[in-house]
PDB file of N, CA and C in Angstrom:
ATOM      1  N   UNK A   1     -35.390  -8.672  10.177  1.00  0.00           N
ATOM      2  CA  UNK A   1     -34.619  -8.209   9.045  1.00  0.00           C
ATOM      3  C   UNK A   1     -33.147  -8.517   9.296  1.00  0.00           C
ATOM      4  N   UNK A   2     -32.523  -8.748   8.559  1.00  0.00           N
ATOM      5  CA  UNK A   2     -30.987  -9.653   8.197  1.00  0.00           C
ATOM      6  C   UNK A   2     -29.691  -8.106   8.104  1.00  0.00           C
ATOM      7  N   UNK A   3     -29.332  -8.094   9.351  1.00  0.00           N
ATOM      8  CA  UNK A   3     -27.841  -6.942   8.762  1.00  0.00           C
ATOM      9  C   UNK A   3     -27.268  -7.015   7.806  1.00  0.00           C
ATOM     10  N   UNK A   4     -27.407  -6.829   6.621  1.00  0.00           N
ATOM     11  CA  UNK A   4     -26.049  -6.662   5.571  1.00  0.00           C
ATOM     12  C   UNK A   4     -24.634  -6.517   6.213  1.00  0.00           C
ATOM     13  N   UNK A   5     -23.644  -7.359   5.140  1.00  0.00           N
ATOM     14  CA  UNK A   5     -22.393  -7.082   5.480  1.00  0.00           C
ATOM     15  C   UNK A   5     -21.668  -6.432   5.159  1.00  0.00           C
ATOM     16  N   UNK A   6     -21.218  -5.105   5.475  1.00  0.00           N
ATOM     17  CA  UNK A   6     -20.405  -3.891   5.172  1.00  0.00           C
ATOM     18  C   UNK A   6     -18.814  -4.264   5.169  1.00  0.00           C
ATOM     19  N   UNK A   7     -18.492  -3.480   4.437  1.00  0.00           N
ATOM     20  CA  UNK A   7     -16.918  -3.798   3.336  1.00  0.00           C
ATOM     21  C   UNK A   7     -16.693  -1.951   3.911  1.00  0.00           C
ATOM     22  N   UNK A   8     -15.233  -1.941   4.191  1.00  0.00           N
ATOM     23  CA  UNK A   8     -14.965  -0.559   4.001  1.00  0.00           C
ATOM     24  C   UNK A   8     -13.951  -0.122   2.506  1.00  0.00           C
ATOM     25  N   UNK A   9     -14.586   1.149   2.488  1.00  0.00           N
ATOM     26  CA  UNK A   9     -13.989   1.508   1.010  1.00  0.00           C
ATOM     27  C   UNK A   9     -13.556   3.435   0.864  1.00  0.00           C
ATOM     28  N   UNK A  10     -12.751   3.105   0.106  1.00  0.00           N
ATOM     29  CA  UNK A  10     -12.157   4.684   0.126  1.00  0.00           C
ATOM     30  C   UNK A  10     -13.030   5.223  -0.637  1.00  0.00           C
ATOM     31  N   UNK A  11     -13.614   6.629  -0.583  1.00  0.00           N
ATOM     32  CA  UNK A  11     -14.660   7.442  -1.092  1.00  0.00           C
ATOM     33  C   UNK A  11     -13.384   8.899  -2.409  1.00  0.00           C
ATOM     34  N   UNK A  12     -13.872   8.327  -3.495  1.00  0.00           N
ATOM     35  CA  UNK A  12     -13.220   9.194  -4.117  1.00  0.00           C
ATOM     36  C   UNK A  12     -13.808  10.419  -5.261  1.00  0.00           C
ATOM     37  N   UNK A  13     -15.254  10.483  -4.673  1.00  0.00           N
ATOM     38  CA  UNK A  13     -16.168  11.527  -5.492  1.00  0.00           C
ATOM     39  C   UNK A  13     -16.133  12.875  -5.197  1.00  0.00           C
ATOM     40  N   UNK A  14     -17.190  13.487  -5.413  1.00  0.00           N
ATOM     41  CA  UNK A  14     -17.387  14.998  -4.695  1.00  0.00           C
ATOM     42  C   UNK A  14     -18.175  14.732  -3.086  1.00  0.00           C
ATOM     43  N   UNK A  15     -17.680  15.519  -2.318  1.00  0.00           N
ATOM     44  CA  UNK A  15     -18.261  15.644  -1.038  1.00  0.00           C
ATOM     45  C   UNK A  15     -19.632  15.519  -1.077  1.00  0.00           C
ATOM     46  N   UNK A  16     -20.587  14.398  -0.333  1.00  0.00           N
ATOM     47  CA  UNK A  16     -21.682  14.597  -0.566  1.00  0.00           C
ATOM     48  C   UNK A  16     -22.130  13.657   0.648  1.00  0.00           C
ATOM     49  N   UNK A  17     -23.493  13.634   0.647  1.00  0.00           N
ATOM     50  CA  UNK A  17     -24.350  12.854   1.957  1.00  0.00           C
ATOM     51  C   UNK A  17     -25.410  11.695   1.186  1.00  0.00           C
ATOM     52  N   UNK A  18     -26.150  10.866   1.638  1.00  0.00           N
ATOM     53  CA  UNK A  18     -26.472  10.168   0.985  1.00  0.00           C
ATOM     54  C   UNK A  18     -27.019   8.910   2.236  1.00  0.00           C
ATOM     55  N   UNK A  19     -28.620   9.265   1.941  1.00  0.00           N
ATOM     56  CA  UNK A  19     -29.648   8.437   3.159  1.00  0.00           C
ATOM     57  C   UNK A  19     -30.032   6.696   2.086  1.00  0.00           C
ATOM     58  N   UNK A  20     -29.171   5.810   3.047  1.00  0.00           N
ATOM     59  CA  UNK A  20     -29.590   4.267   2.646  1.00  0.00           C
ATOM     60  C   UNK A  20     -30.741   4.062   2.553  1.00  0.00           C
ATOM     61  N   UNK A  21     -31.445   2.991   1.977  1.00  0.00           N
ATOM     62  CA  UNK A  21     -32.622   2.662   2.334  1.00  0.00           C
ATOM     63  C   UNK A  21     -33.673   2.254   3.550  1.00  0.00           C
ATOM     64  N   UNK A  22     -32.576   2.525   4.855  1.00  0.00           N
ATOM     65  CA  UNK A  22     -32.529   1.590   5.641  1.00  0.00           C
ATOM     66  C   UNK A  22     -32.659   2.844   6.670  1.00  0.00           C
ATOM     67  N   UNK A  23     -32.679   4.268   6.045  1.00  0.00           N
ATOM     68  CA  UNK A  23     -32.716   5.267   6.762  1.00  0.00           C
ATOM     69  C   UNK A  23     -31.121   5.726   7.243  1.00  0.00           C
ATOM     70  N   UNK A  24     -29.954   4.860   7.124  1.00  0.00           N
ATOM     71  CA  UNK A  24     -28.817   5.440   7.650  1.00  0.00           C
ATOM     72  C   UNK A  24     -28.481   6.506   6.995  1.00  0.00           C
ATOM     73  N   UNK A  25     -28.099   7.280   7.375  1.00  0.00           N
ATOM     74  CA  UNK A  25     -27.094   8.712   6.988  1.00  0.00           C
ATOM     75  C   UNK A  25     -25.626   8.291   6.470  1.00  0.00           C
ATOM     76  N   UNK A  26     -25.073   8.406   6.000  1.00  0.00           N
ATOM     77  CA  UNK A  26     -23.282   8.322   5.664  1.00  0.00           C
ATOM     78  C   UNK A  26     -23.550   9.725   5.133  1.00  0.00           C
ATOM     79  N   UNK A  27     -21.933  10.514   5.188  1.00  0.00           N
ATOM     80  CA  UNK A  27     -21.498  11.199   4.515  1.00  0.00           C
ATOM     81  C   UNK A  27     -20.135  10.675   3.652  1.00  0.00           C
ATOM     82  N   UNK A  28     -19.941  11.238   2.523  1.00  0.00           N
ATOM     83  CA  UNK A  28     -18.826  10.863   2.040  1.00  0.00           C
ATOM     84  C   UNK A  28     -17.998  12.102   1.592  1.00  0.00           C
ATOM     85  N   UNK A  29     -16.716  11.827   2.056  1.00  0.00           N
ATOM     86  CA  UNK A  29     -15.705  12.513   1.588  1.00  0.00           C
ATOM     87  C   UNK A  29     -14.760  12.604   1.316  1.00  0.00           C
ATOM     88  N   UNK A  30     -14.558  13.160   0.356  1.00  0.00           N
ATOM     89  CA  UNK A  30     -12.821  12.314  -0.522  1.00  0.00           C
ATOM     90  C   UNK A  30     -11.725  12.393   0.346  1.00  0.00           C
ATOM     91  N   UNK A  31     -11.478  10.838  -0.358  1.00  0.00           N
ATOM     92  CA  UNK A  31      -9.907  10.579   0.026  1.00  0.00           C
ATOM     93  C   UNK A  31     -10.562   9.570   1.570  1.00  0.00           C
ATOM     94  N   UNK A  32     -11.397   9.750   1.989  1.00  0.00           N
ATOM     95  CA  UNK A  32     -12.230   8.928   3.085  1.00  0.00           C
ATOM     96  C   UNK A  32     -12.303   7.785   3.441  1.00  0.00           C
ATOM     97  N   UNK A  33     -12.147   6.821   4.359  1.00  0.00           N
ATOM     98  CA  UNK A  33     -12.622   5.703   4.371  1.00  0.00           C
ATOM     99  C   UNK A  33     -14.079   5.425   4.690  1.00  0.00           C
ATOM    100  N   UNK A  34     -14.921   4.320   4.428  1.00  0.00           N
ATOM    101  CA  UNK A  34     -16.301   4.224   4.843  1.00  0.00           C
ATOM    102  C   UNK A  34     -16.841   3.227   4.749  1.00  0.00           C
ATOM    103  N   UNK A  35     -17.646   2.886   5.119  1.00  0.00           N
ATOM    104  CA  UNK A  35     -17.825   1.344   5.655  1.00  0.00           C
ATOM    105  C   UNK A  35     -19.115   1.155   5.314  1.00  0.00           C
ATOM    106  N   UNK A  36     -19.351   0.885   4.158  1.00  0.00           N
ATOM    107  CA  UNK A  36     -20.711   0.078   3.657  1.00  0.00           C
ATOM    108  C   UNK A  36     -21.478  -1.123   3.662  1.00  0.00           C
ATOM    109  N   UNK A  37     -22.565  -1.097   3.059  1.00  0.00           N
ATOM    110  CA  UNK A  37     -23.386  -2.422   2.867  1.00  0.00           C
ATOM    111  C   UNK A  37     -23.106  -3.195   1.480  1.00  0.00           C
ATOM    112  N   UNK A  38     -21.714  -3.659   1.298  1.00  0.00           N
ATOM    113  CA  UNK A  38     -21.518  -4.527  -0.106  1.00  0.00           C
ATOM    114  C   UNK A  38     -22.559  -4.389  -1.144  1.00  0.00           C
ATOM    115  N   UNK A  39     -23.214  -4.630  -0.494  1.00  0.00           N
ATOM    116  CA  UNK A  39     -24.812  -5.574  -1.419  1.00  0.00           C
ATOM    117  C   UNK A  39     -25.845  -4.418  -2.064  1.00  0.00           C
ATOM    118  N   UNK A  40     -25.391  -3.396  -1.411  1.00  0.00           N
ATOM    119  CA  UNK A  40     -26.111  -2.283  -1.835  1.00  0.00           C
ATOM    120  C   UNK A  40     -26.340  -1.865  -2.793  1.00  0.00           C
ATOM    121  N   UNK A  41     -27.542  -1.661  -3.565  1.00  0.00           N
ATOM    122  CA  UNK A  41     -27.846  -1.455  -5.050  1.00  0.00           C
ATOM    123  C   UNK A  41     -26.709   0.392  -5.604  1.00  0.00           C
ATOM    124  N   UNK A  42     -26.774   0.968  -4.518  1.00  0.00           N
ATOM    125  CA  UNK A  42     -26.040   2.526  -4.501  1.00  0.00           C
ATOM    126  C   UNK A  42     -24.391   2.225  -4.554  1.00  0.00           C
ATOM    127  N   UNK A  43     -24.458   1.580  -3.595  1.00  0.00           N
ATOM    128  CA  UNK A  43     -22.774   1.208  -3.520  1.00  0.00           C
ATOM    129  C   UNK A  43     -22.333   0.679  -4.375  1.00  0.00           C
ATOM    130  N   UNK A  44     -23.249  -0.286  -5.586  1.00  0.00           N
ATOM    131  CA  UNK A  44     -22.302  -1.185  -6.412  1.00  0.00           C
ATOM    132  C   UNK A  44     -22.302  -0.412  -7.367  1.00  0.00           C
ATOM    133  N   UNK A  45     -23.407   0.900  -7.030  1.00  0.00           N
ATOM    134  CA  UNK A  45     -23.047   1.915  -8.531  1.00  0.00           C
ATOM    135  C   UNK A  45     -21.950   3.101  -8.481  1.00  0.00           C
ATOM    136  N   UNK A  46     -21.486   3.325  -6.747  1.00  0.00           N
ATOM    137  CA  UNK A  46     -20.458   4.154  -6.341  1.00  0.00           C
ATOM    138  C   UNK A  46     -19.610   3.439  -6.967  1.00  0.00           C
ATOM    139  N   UNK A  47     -19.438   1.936  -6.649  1.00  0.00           N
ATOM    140  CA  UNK A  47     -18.297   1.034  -7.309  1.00  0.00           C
ATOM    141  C   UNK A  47     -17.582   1.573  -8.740  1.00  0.00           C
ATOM    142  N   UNK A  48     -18.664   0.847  -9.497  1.00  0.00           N
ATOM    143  CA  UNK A  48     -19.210   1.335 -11.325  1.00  0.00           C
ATOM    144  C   UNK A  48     -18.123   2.436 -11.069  1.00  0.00           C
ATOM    145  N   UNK A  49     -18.957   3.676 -10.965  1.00  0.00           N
ATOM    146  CA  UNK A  49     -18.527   4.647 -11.163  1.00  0.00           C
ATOM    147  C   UNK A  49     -16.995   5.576 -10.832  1.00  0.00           C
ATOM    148  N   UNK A  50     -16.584   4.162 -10.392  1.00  0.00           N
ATOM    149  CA  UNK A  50     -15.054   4.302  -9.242  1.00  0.00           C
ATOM    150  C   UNK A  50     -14.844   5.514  -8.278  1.00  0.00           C
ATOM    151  N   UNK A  51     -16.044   5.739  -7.772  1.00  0.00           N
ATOM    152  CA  UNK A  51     -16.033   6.593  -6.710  1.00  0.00           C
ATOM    153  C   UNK A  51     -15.906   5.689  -5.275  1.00  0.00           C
ATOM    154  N   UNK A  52     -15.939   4.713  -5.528  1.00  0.00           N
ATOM    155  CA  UNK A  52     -15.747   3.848  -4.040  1.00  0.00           C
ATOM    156  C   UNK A  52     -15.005   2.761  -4.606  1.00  0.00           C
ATOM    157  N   UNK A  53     -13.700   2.585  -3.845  1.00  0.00           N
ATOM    158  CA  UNK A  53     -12.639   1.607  -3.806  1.00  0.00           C
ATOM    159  C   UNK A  53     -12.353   0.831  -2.655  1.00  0.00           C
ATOM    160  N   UNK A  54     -12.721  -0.497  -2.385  1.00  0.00           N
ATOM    161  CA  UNK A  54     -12.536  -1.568  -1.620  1.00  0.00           C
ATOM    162  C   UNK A  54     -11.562  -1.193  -1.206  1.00  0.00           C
ATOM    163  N   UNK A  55     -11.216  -1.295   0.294  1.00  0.00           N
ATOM    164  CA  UNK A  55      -9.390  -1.721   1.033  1.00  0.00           C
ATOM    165  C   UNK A  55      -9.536  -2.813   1.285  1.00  0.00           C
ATOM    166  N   UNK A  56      -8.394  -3.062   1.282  1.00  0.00           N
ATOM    167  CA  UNK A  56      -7.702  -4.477   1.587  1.00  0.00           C
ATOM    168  C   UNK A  56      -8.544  -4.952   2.713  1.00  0.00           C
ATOM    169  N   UNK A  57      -8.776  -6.465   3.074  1.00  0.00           N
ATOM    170  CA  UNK A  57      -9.057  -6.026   4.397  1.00  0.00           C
ATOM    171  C   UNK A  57      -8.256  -6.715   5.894  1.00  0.00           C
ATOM    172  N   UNK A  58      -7.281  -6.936   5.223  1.00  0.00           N
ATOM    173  CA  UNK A  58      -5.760  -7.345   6.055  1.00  0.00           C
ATOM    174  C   UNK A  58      -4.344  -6.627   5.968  1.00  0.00           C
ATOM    175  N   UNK A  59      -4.776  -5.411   5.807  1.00  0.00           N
ATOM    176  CA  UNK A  59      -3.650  -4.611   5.514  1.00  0.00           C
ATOM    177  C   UNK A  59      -2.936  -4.369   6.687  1.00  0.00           C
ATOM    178  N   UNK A  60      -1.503  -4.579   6.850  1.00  0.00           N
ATOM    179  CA  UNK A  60      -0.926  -4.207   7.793  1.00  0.00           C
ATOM    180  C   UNK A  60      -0.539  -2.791   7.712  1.00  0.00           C
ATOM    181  N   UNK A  61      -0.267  -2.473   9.659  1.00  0.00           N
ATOM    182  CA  UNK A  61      -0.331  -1.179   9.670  1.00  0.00           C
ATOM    183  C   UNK A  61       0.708  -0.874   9.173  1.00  0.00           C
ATOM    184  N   UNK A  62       1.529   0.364   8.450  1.00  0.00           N
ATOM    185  CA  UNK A  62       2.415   0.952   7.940  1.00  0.00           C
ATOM    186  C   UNK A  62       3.459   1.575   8.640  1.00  0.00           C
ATOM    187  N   UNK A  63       4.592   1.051   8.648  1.00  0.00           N
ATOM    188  CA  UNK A  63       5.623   1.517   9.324  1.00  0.00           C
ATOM    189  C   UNK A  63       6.486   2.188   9.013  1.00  0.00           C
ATOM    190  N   UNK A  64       7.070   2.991   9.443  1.00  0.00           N
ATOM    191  CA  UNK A  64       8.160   3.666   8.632  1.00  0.00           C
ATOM    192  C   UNK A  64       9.100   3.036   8.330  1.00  0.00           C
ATOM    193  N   UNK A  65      10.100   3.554   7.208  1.00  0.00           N
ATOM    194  CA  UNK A  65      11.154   2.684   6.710  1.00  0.00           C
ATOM    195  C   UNK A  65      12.478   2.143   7.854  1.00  0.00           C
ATOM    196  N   UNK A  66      13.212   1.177   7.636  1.00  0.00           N
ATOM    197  CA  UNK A  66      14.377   1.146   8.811  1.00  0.00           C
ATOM    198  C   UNK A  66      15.167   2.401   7.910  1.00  0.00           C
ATOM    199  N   UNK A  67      15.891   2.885   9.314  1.00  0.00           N
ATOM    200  CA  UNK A  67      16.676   4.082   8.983  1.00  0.00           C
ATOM    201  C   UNK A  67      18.018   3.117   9.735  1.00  0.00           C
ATOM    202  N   UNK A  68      19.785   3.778   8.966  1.00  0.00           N
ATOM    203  CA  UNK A  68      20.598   3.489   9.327  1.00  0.00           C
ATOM    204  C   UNK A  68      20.898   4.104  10.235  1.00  0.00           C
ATOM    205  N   UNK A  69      21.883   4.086  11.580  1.00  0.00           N
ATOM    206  CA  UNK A  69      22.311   5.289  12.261  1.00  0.00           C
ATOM    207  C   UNK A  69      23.193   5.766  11.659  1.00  0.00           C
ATOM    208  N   UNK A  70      23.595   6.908  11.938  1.00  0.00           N
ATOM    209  CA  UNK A  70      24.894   8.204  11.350  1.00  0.00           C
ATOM    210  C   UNK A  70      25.947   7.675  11.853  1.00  0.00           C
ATOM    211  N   UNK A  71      26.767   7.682  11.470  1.00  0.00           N
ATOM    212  CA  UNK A  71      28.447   7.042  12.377  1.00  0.00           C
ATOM    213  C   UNK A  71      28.750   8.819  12.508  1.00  0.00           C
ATOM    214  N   UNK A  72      28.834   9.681  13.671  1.00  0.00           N
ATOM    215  CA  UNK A  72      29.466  10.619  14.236  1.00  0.00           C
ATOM    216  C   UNK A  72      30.799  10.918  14.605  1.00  0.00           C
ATOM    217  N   UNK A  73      31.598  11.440  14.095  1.00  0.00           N
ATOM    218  CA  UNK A  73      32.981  11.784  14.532  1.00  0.00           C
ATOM    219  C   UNK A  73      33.182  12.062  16.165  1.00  0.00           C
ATOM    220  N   UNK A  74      33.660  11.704  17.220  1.00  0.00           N
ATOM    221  CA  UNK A  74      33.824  12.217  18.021  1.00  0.00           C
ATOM    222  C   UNK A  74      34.043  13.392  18.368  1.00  0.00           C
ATOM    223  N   UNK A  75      34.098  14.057  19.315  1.00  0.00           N
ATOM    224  CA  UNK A  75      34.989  15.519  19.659  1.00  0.00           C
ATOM    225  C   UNK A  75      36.484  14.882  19.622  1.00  0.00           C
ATOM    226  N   UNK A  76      36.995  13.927  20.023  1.00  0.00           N
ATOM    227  CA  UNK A  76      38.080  14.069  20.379  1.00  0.00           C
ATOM    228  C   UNK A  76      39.341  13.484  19.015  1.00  0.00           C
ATOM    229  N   UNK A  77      39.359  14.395  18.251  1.00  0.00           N
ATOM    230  CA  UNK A  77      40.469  14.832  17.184  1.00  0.00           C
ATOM    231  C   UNK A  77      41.590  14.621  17.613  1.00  0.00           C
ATOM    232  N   UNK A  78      42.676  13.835  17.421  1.00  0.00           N
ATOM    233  CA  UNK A  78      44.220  14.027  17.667  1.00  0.00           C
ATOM    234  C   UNK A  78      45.078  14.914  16.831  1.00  0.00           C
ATOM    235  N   UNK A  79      44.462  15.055  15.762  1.00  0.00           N
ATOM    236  CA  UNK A  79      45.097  15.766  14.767  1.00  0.00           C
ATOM    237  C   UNK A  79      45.305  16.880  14.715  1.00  0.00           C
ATOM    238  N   UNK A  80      45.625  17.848  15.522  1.00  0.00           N
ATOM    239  CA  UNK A  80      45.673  19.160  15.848  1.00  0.00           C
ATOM    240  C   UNK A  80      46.347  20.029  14.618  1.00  0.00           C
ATOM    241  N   UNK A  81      46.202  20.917  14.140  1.00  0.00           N
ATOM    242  CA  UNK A  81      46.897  21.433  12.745  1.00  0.00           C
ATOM    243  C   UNK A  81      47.820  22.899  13.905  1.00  0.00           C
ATOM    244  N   UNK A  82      48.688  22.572  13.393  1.00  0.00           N
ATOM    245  CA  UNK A  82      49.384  24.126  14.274  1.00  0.00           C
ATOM    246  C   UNK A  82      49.325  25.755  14.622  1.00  0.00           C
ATOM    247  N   UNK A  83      48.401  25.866  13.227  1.00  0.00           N
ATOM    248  CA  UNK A  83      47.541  27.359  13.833  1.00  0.00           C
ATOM    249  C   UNK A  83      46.144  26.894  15.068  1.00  0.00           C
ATOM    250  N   UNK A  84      46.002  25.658  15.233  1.00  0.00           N
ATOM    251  CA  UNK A  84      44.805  25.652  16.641  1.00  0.00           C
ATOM    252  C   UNK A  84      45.504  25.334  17.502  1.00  0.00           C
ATOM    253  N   UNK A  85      46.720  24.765  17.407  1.00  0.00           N
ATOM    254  CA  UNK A  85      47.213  25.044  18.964  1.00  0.00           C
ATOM    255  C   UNK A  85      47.982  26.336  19.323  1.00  0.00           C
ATOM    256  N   UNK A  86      47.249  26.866  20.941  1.00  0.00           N
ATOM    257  CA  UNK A  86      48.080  28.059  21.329  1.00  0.00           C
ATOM    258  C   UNK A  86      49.011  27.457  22.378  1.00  0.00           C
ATOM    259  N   UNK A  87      50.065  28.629  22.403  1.00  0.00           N
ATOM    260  CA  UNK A  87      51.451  27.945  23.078  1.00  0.00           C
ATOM    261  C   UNK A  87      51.414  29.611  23.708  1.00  0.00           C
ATOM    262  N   UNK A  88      51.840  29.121  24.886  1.00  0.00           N
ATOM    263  CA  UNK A  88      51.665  30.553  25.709  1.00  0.00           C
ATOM    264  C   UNK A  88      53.149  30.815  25.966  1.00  0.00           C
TER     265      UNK A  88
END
């Protein structure tokens, strides 16, 4: 018997379980990723039903944005205002 080729896809139904023909178990649960048998008479009706959405399958990983650095004032102020300086 010939492996089918599985596609992963985001699961966007109600929480549920669901035995292939093939005897595998999956569970699905939203918001999920999951990794199916394309070809599958169930899956192309999860499809249909837009409860299962293909990912990409070259997606790069996600990075956070570039951040600028802060330009920081030093401590060291020349500008002294005359009530902060004490004169003994």
């Amino acid at each position: 018997m010939k492996a089918q080729a599985t596609k992963n896809y985001r699961y966007s139904g109600p929480a549920s379980g669901v035995t292939l023909s093939d005897g595998t178990e999956i569970l699905l649960w939203p918001g999920k990723t999951v990794s199916l048998p394309e070809e599958h008479d169930y899956v192309k009706v999860l499809v249909a039903l837009k409860h299962l959405s293909p990912e990409a399958e070259n997606t790069p990983p996600v990075s956070p944005p570039e951040t600028t650095p802060v330009k920081r004032r030093s401590g060291n102020d020349t500008d002294a205002k005359a009530e902060d300086t004490h004169v003994s």
